[in-house]
Each structure stands twice: as C-alpha cells, then as structure tokens.
Protein backbone atom coordinates (compact mmCIF):
# COMPACT_ATOMS: atom_id res chain seq x y z
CA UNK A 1 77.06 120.85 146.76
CA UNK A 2 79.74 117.84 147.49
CA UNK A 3 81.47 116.92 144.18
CA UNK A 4 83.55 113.80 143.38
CA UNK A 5 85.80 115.92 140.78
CA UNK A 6 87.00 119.19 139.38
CA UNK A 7 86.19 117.81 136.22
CA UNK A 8 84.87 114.86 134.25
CA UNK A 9 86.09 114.38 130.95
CA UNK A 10 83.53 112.18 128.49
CA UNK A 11 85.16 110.44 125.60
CA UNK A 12 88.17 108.61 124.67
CA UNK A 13 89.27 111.03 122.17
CA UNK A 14 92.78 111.64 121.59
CA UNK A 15 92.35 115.21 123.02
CA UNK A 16 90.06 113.72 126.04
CA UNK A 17 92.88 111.86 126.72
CA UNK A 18 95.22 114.91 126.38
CA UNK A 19 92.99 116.82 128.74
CA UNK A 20 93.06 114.22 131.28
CA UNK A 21 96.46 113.93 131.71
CA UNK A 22 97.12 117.59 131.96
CA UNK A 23 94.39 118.14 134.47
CA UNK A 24 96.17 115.62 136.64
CA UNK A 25 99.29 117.57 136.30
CA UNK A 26 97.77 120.59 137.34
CA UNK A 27 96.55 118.61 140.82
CA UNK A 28 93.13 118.46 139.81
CA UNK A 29 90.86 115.40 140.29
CA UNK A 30 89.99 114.06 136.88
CA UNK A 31 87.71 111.15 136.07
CA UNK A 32 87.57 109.68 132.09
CA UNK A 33 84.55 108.03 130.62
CA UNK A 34 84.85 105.60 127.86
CA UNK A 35 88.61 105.86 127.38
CA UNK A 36 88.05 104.13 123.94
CA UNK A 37 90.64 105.29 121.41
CA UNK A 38 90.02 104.38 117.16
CA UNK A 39 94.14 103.34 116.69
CA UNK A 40 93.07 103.57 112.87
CA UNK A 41 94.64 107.38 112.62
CA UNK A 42 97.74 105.22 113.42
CA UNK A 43 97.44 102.39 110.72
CA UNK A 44 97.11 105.15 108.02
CA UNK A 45 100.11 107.28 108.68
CA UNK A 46 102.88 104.08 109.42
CA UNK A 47 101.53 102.83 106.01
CA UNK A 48 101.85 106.54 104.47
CA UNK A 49 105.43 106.54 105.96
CA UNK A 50 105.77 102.66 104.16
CA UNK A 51 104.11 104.53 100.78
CA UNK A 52 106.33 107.21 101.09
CA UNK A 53 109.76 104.39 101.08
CA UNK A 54 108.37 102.37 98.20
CA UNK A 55 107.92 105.36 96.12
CA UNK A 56 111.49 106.12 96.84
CA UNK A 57 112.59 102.98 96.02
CA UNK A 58 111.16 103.18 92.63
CA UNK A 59 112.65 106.34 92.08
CA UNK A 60 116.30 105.14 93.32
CA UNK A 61 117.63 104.52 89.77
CA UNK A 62 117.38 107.94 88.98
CA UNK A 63 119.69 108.36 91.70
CA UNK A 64 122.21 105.95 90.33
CA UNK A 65 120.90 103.46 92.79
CA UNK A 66 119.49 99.57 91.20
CA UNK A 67 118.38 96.86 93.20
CA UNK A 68 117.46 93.55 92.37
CA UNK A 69 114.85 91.25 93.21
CA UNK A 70 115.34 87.25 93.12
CA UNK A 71 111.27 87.40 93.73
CA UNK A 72 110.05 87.34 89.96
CA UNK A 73 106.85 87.07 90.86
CA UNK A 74 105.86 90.99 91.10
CA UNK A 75 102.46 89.87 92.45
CA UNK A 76 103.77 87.84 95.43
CA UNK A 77 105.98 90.50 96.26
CA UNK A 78 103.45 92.70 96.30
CA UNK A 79 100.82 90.53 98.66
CA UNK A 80 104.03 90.11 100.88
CA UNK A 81 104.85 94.14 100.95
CA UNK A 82 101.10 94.61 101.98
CA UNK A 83 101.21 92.38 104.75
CA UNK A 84 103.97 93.41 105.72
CA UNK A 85 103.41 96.95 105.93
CA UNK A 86 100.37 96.01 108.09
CA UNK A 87 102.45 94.02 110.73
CA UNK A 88 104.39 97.13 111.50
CA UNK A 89 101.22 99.50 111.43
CA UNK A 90 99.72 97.03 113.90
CA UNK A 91 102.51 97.44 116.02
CA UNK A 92 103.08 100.98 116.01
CA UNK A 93 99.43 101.16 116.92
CA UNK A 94 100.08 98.62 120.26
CA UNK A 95 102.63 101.11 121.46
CA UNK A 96 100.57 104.04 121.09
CA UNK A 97 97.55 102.50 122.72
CA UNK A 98 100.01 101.21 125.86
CA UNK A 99 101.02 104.73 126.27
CA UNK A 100 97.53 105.17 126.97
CA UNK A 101 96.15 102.35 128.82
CA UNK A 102 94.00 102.17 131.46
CA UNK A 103 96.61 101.22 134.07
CA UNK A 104 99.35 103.96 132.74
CA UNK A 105 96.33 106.94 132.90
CA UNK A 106 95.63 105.75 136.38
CA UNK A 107 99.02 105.17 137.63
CA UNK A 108 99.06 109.13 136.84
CA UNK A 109 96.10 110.05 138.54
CA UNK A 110 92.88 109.68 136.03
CA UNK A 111 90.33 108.01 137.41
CA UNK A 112 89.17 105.75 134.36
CA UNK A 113 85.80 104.57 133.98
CA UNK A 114 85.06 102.17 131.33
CA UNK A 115 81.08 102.34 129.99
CA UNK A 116 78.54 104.49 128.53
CA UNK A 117 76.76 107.29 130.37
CA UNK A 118 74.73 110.34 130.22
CA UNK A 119 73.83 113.40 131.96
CA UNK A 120 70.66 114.16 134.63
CA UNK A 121 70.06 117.58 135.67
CA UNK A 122 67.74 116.16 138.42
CA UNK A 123 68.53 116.56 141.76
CA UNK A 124 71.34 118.30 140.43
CA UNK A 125 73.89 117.74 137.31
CA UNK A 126 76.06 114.85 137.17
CA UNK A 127 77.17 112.20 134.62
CA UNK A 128 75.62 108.74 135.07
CA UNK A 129 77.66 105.86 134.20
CA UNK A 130 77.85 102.11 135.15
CA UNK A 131 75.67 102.43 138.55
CA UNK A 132 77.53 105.48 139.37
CA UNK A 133 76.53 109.56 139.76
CA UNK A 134 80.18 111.70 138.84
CA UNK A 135 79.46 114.86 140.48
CA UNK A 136 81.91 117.96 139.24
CA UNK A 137 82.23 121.21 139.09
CA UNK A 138 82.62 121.45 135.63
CA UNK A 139 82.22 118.55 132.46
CA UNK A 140 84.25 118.48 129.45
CA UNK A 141 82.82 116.86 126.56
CA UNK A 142 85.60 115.24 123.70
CA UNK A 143 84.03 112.01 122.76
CA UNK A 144 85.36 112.51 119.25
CA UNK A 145 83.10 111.27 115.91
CA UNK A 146 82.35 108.48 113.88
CA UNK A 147 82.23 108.11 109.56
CA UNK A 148 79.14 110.18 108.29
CA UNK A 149 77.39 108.36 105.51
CA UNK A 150 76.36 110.27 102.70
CA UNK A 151 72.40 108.55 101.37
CA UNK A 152 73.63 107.27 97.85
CA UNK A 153 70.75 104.49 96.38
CA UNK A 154 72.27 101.24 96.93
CA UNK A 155 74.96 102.62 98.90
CA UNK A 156 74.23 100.47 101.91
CA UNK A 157 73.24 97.10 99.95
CA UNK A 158 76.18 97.04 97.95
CA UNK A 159 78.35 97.31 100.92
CA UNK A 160 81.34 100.19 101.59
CA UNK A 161 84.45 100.79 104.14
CA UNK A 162 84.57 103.71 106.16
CA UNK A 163 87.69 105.57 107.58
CA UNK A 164 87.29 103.95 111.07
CA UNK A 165 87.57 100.26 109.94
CA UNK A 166 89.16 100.45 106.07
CA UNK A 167 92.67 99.25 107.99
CA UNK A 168 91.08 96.65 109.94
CA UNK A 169 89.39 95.17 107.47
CA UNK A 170 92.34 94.50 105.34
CA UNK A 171 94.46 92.98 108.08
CA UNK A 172 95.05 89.43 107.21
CA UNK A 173 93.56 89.71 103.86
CA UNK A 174 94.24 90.48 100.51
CA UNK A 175 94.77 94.09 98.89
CA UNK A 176 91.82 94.98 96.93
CA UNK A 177 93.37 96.29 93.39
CA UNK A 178 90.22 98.86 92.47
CA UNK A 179 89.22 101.45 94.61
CA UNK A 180 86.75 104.39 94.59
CA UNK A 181 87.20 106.82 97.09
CA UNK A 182 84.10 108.84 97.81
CA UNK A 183 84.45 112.24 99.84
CA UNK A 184 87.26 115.11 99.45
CA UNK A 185 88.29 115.71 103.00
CA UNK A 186 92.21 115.25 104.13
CA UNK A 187 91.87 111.39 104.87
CA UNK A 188 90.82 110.56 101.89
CA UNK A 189 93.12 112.05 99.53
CA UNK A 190 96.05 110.76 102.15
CA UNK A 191 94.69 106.99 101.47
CA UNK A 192 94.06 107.70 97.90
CA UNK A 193 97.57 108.46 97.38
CA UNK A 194 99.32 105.57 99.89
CA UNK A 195 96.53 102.48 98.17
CA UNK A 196 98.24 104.21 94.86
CA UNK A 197 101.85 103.47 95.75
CA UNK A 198 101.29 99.77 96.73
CA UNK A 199 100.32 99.57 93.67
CA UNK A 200 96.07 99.73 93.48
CA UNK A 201 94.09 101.27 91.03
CA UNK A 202 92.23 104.16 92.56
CA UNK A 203 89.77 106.69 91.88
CA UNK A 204 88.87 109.48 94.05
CA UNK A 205 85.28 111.14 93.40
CA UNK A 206 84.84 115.05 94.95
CA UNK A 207 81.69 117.03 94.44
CA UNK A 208 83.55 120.28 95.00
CA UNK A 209 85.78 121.66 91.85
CA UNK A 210 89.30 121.25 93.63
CA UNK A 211 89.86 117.97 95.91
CA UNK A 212 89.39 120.26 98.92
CA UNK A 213 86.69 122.49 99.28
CA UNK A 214 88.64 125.40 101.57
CA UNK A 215 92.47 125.01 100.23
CA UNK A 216 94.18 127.60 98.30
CA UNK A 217 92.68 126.98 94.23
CA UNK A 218 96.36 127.25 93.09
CA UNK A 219 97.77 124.85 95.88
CA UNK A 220 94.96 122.57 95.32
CA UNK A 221 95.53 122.32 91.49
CA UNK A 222 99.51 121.74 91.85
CA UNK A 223 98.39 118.80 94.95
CA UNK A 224 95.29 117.53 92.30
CA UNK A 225 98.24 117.35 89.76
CA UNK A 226 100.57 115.19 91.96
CA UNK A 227 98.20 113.13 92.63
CA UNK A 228 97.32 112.05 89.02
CA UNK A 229 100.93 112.06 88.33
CA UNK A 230 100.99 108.78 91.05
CA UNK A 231 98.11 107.21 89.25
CA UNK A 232 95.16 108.31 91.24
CA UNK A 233 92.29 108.99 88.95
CA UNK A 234 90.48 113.08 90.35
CA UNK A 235 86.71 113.25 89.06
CA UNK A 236 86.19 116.71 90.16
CA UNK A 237 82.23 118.34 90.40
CA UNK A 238 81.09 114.76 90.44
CA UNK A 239 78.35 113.94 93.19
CA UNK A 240 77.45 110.02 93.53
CA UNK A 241 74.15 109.40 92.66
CA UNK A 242 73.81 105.32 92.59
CA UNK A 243 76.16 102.39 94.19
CA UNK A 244 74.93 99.35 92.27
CA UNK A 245 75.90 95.30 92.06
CA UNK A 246 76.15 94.23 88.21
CA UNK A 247 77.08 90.84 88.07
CA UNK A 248 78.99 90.55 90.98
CA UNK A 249 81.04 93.77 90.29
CA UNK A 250 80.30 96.83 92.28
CA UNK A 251 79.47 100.01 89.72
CA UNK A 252 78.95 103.62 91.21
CA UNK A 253 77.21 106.09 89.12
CA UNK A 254 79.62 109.52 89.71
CA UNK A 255 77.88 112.58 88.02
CA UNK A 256 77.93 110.90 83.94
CA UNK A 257 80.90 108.35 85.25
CA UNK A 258 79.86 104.65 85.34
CA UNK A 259 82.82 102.92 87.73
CA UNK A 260 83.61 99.81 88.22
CA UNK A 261 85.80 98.55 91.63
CA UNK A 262 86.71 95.61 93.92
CA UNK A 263 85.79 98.22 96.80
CA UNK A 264 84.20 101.50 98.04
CA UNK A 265 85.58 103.84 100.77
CA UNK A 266 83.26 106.28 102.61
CA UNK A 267 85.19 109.32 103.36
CA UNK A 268 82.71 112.32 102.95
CA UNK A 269 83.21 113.82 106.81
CA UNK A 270 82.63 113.02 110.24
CA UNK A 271 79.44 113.61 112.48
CA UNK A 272 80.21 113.83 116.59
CA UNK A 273 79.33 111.29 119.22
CA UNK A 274 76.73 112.43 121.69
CA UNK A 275 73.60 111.40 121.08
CA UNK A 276 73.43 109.03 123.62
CA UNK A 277 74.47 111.71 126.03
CA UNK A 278 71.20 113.46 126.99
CA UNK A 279 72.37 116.35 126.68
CA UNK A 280 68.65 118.23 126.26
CA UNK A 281 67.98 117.43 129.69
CA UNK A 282 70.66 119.58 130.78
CA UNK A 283 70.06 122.38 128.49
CA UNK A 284 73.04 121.51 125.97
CA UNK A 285 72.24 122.42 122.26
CA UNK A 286 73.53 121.74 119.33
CA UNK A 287 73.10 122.84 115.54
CA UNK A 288 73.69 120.64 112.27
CA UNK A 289 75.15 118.16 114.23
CA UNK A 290 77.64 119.95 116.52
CA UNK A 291 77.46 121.07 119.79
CA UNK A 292 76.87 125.14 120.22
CA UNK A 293 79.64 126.49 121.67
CA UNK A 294 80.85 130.15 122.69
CA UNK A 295 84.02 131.42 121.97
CA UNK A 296 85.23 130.22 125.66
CA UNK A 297 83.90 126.51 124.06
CA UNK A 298 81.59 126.28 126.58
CA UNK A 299 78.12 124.85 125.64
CA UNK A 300 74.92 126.43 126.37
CA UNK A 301 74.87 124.68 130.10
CA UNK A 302 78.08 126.97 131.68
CA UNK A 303 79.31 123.85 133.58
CA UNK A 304 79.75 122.07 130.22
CA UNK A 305 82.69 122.37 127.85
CA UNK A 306 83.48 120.68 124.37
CA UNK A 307 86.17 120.39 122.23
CA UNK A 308 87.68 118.44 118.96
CA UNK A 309 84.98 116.92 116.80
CA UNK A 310 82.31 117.26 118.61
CA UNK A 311 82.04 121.32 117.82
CA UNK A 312 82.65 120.63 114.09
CA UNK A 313 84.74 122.99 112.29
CA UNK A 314 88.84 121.50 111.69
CA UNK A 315 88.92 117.88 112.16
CA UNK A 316 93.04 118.07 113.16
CA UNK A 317 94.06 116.36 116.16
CA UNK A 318 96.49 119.27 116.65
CA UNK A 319 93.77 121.25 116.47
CA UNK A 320 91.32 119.50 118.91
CA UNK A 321 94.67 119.13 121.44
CA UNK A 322 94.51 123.38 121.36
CA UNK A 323 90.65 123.53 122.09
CA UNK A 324 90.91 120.85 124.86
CA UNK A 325 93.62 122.96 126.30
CA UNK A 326 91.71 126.23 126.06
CA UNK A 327 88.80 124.11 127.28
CA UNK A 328 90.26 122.38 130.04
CA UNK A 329 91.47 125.82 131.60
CA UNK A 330 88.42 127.55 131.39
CA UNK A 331 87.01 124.49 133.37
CA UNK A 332 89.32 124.40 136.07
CA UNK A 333 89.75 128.04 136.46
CA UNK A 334 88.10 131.41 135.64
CA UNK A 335 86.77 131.08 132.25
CA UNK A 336 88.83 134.03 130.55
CA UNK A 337 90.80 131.99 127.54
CA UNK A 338 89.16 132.51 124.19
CA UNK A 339 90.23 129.96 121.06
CA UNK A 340 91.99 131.45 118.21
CA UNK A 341 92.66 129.88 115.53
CA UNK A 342 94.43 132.31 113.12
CA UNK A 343 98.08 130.85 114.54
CA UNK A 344 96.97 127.04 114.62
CA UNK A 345 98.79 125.21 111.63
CA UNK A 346 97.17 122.21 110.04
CA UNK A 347 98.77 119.84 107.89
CA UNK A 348 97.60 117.08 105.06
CA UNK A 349 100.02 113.86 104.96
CA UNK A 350 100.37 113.60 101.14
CA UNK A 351 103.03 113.82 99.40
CA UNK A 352 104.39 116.04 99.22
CA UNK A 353 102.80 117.51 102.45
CA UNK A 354 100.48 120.34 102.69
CA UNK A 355 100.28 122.55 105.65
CA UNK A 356 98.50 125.98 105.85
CA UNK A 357 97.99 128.37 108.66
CA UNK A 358 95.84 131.62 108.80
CA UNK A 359 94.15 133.25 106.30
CA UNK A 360 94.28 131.84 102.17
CA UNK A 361 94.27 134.86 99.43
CA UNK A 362 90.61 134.39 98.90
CA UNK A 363 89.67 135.12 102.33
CA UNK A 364 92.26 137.84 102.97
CA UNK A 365 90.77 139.76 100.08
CA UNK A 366 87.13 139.32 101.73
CA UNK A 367 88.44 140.81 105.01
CA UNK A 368 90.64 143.81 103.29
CA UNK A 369 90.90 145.63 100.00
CA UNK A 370 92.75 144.30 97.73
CA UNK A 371 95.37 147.22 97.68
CA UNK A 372 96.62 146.54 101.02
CA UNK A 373 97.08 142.99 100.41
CA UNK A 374 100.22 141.13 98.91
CA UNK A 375 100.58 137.72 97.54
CA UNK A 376 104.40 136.09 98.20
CA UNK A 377 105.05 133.35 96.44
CA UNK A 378 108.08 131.06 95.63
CA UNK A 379 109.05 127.49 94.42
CA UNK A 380 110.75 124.67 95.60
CA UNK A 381 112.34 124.06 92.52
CA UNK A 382 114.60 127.15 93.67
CA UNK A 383 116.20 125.63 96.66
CA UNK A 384 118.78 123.90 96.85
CA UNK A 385 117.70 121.02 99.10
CA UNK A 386 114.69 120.34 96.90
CA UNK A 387 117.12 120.14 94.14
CA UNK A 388 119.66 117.80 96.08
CA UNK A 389 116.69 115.69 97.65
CA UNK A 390 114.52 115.36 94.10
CA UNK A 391 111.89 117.07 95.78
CA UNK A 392 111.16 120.15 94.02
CA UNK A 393 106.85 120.05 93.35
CA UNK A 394 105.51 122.58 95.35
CA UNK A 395 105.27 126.19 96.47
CA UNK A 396 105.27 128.37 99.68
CA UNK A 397 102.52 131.12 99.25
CA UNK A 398 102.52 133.58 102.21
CA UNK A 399 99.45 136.26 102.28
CA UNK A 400 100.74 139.74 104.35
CA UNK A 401 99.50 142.99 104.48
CA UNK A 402 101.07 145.84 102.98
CA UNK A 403 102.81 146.95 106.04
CA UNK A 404 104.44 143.53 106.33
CA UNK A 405 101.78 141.79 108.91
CA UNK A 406 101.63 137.66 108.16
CA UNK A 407 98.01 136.58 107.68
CA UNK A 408 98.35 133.35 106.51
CA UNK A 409 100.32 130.84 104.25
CA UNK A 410 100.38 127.71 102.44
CA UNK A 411 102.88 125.22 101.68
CA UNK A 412 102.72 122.86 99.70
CA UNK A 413 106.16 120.72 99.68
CA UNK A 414 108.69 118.72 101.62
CA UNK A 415 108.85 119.74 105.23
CA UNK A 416 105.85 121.19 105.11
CA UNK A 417 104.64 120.63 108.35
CA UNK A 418 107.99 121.71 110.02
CA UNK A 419 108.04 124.85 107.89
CA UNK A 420 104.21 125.78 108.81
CA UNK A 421 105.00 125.56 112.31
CA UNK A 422 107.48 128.63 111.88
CA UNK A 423 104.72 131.21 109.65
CA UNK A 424 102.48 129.87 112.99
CA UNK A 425 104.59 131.11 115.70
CA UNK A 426 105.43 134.52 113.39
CA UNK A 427 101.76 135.22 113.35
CA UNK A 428 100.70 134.34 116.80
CA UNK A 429 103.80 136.30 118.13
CA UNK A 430 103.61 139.76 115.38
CA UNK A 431 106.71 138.96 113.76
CA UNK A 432 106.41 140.64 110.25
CA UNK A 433 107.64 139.00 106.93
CA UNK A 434 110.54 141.61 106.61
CA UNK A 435 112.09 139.91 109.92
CA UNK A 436 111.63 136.29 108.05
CA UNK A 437 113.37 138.03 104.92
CA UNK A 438 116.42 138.90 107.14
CA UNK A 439 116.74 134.65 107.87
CA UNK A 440 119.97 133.02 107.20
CA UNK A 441 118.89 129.63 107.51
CA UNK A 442 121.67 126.67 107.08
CA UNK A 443 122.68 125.99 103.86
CA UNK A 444 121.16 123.70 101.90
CA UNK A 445 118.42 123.05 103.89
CA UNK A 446 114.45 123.59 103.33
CA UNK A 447 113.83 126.67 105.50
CA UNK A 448 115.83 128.76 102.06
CA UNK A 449 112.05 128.49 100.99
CA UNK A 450 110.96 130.76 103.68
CA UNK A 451 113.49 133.43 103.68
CA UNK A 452 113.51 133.44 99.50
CA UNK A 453 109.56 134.21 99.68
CA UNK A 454 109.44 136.59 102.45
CA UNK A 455 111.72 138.65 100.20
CA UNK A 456 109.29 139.12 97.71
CA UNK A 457 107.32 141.30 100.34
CA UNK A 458 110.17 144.24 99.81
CA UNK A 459 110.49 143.39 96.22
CA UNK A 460 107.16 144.29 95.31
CA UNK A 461 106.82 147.00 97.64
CA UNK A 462 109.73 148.59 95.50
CA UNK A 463 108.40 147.73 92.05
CA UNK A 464 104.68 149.99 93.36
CA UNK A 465 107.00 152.77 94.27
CA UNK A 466 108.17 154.98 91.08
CA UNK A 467 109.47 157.52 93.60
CA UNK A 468 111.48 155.16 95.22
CA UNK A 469 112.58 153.47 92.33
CA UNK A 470 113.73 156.72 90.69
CA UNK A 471 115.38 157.88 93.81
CA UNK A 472 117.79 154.96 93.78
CA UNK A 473 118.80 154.85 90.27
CA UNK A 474 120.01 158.59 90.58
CA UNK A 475 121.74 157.74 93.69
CA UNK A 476 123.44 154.84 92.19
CA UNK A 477 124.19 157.07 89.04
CA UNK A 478 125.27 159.93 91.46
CA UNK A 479 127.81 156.84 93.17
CA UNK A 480 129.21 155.92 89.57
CA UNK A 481 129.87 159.37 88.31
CA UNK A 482 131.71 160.41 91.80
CA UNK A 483 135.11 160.76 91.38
C-alpha cells in the first residue's frame, strides 16, 4: 500500500498542533487537517493576569501604598479598564495564533490542509478532505471539543454565552454587571472570579456540594471560601431547572433560587468534535460521547489514535500535550508507551491557584487501608514569603504511604502551579517525602511550604511509635545525667 504520510493528524487542537510539530522534528511526514485553533483559552488567562493586578491594586494601601485617581467617575474608569484589558487579551491572542500559522507550521514541515473531512475504509483507509484521499500509516485524532449544553426549559430562548465565545462577545461592548455562571468545572470558577474583580456581580450555580466535583472536600471549601470573600455568590447542590424572560430581565430558576442577571454563561463541560468524522465506517467507537480508547490511546481501528478532549477524562491542555505525545509515538513507532497519569499535574487559575497531582485522601483510602496511609498537611500562613507577599490563604496537603511513597497532593496557594510541578517529578521519579523533608530551599521563598509539610511525614511516624518515643527520652535523660 503507497501512503502519502506517516501520519495525519485531524484537528486544530492545541495538542494536534503540538503533535504536528514534533512529528516533523522526528523526520516524519505529517499532514494537519483543520488547523483551526479557539484563541479564547488566551483571552481568559491575560484578563485573569489583568484581575489578578487590579485586585492588587486595591489591596496596595495595606501596603502603605495610595494612589489617586483624577477620573471621579468610578464608572468610566471602569468601562475604560474593561476595554482596555481586552485590547491586550486580543493581542496576546495575535501572537499566539502567529506562532502557529499556517505559513510558520509549513515553513517547518506540516503539510496544512485547511477543510473538513472524514474517513472511508473503502478501497482502503484514508482521510478525505477538500477533493483529496491522505493515505497514512497511522491517523491521530485531536480535534479538540466544543461547549456542551445542558437542556434547561427556556435555556435556548432566553439566550446564553458559552466558554468558546463569552470573550468575543464582549469585545467592543459593554461589561455586563450581573452574571450567573452555570456549570462547576475549572473555567468557570476561573471567570467567576476575574468578572468579580472588574467589578461584576456574579453568581456561580454547581449541582455538586463543593464547586468541583473531584477536588479535595477540604481544598475545595478553603477555594469556595475565597471565592465568596471576592464577592462571587456559591449556590452549592443547586441544579437549574428553568431560564425564563420576565419583563425584559432574564430569571433562572436554581434548585428554590429565583435569579435575576444581565447575562448567562454556559460552562457545564465539554463534548468532543467528531461526529462529522465517520468514524463507524472505519470501525472507531465511542461511548458517552468519547472516543474508546486503550491504554496505548489507540481507538478500536489500530491505525487510529486520539488524544485531548476527544477521549474525555481531564480537560488540561498540559494534559492533552502528554497524551498526544504518548500518542504520537505509538503512531510513528512500535506501539509500547502506555499513558499514566498518576505524575501529570493539573492546575486551576484562581486565585490563589490550585494545582493537584496524583491521588486526593479520598481515593488513597479506597485503594489502601487506612493504616498505611498518612495525611501531611501545612499552611501558608507559616511561611515566610506568604507572610512578606500578603499571600497566606491556602494549604499544601500531600497524601504518602506509611513507608514514605508520594501518592498525591494538593495545593492550594501562591505558586501553586510551580510547586505541583516538583510533588510531580517526586512521584513519577520514586523520590519519597523524607528526601523532600531534607530540602533547604532559599530563604524566604515559597518552596518552605514543601519542605515544612514533608516533615510532618517523620513527625507522625514518631508520635504512632511509643517504643520509639520512650527510647529517646531515656537516651536524652541518659545524655543529661552523664557526667
């Protein structure tokens, strides 16, 4: 069989575009359908990073710092913050999507195809786009997801913004001051908190009882708290029942909650793109809308891999980079790689951040008994940076075994997501907690949380030994009486 490629990557996912590139690096011939990339990911964390500097500014005086404004019109300056804010989100976006262009992926070897296709198996398996057959050995499938919309009554009449055009929409135009935020998934408690700092009223509706269904219940209480301490309203085990018009004011009906708002945001999950793929004529299934894949994240049809959203599970572009990467090597070469994802770090850009890798306490103490399993925790408000910086909400909760192996943590502070990234290479290379205890990291800085936690693993190990315990206070006694 004559084949145009060693692979042929469908989608214009971040991670399809990831996979592309690093194809071409390893000499293989690459083609790319439908290099189309949703730049709204970008929008929302430049105007986090904007939220983040306004809330600082408020908080300056308690820092000794006071500035003052000519502007007394707080409403003007707030219109001209928002747009603003926008302009340099627009422009942050530009110089991401240049990076990857048409031209600069072909310039490094991708062959770029612009169009929908889909497969045929018949008179043998190739992808079918714009005229053309793409014949390769193998196909990789990362043509990412669009908004799932929950059926509410009225939902659809009264009219709603999703997380792939809520930035777009508000270009050029005026800064609704209500929100309702429907859906507890990372995204939306991200926007909830940034539409809170430039000033908007906003409420943000989850059907689960903490505003994310798989965190940590203690991490997800201190992050609920934060978030009501920045004005964002949390109606917890509230599932939306009716979206209504009442004189033209949109109401939503939220378990016994009657809301009013200037606007609704959609942000209950995502659902993959590939229905328009044909991908039951070439013997590709897939179950509750996501592709069935094996542990190699190859579909049912061998010669067909997927990765990022269209396999469900973590919807982290970190995370669908790592399966493409898996994926991609599996495609090119012997298919031997198997994901992993007990060392993969994810991260939630609030404020402060949350990050968590491995396993939380409640799913440790599924997999073991609970006697070989200890809880570390600490707080920020013990180091000194957090102290120095203001920044001292949050904790660092590491789960290890008794004999000192990491299985998972959760942070919950600043530098989160640097911090994570150090419990993930710990756990993916063995390193156990006592070796993070022994840490002398510079001084002041945020890593203190790390080492001052880890400690707690030979602490308590001590305090469940009598023996031990009894041992050292005769030798110590033994020391003081020796003359």
């Amino acid at each position: 069989m004559t084949v145009d490629y060693d692979v042929v990557i469908i989608g214009g996912s971040l991670a399809g575009y990831y996979a592309a590139l690093a194809a071409t690096q390893l000499r293989a011939t690459v083609a790319l359908v439908q290099p189309k990339v949703d730049y709204g990911f970008t929008h929302h964390h430049a105007l986090t990073e904007i939220g983040k500097l306004a809330q600082k500014l408020k908080d300056a005086a308690g820092f000794g710092i006071h500035a003052t404004y000519t502007d007394t019109s707080e409403k003007c300056h707030i219109s001209m913050a928002w747009q603003e804010a926008m302009l340099y989100a627009q422009s942050v976006a530009s110089n991401l999507q240049e990076q990857y262009s048409p031209a600069i992926l072909a310039a490094q070897g991708v062959d770029v195809i612009v169009g929908s296709g889909q497969f045929q198996s018949s008179p043998q398996l190739a992808f079918a786009v714009n005229n053309r057959l793409l014949r390769a050995h193998t196909y990789l499938l990362a043509s990412g997801s669009r908004p799932e919309i929950p059926e509410i009554e009225g939902l659809q009449a009264t009219g709603y913004l999703t997380l792939s055009n809520i930035w777009q929409s508000l270009q050029g135009a005026t800064l609704p001051k209500n929100w309702v935020i429907i859906g507890g998934i990372p995204q939306s408690i991200e926007i909830a908190q940034t539409l809170a700092r430039f000033g908007c009223s906003v409420t943000l509706v989850v059907k689960h009882p903490y505003v994310l269904a798989y965190l940590d219940p203690e991490i997800a209480t201190l992050l609920q708290a934060q978030l009501e301490v920045e004005g964002v309203r949390v109606l917890t085990e509230k599932p939306v029942t009716q979206v209504r018009v009442i004189e033209n004011k949109k109401w939503i009906q939220a378990g016994d909650k009657a809301i009013e708002t200037d606007e609704i945001l959609v942000a209950t999950g995502q659902q993959p793109n590939f229905e328009s793929l044909n991908l039951a004529a070439v013997g590709v299934k897939w179950h509750r809308r996501s592709l069935v894949v094996n542990n190699k994240l190859q579909t049912t049809n061998h010669r067909i891999y997927a990765c990022g959203d269209v396999i469900g599970g973590y919807d982290f572009a970190n995370i669908a980079n790592y399966e493409a990467k898996i994926a991609l090597n599996n495609a090119l070469f012997f298919p031997r790689l198997q994901v992993n994802y007990s060392s993969i770090p994810w991260g939630i850009f609030s404020v402060p951040m949350l990050a968590q890798v491995g396993l939380t306490e409640a799913q440790a103490k599924r997999l073991f008994s609970r006697d070989e399993i200890l809880v570390l925790r600490q707080y920020f408000k013990t180091v000194a940076s957090a102290q120095l910086r203001d920044e001292t909400t949050g904790m660092c909760k590491l789960i290890v075994l008794y004999d000192g192996e990491i299985l998972g943590a959760s942070i919950l502070g600043a530098e989160a997501g640097e911090l994570i990234n150090l419990i993930a290479l710990a756990i993916s290379q063995k390193i156990k907690v006592k070796h993070l205890a022994n840490l002398s990291p510079a001084y002041p800085s945020f890593s203190e949380i790390l080492e001052r936690t880890a400690r707690e693993w030979s602490k308590q190990k001590l305090n469940a030994n009598i023996p031990l315990q009894e041992f050292l206070e005769g030798f110590f006694h033994f020391c003081r009486n020796w003359n």
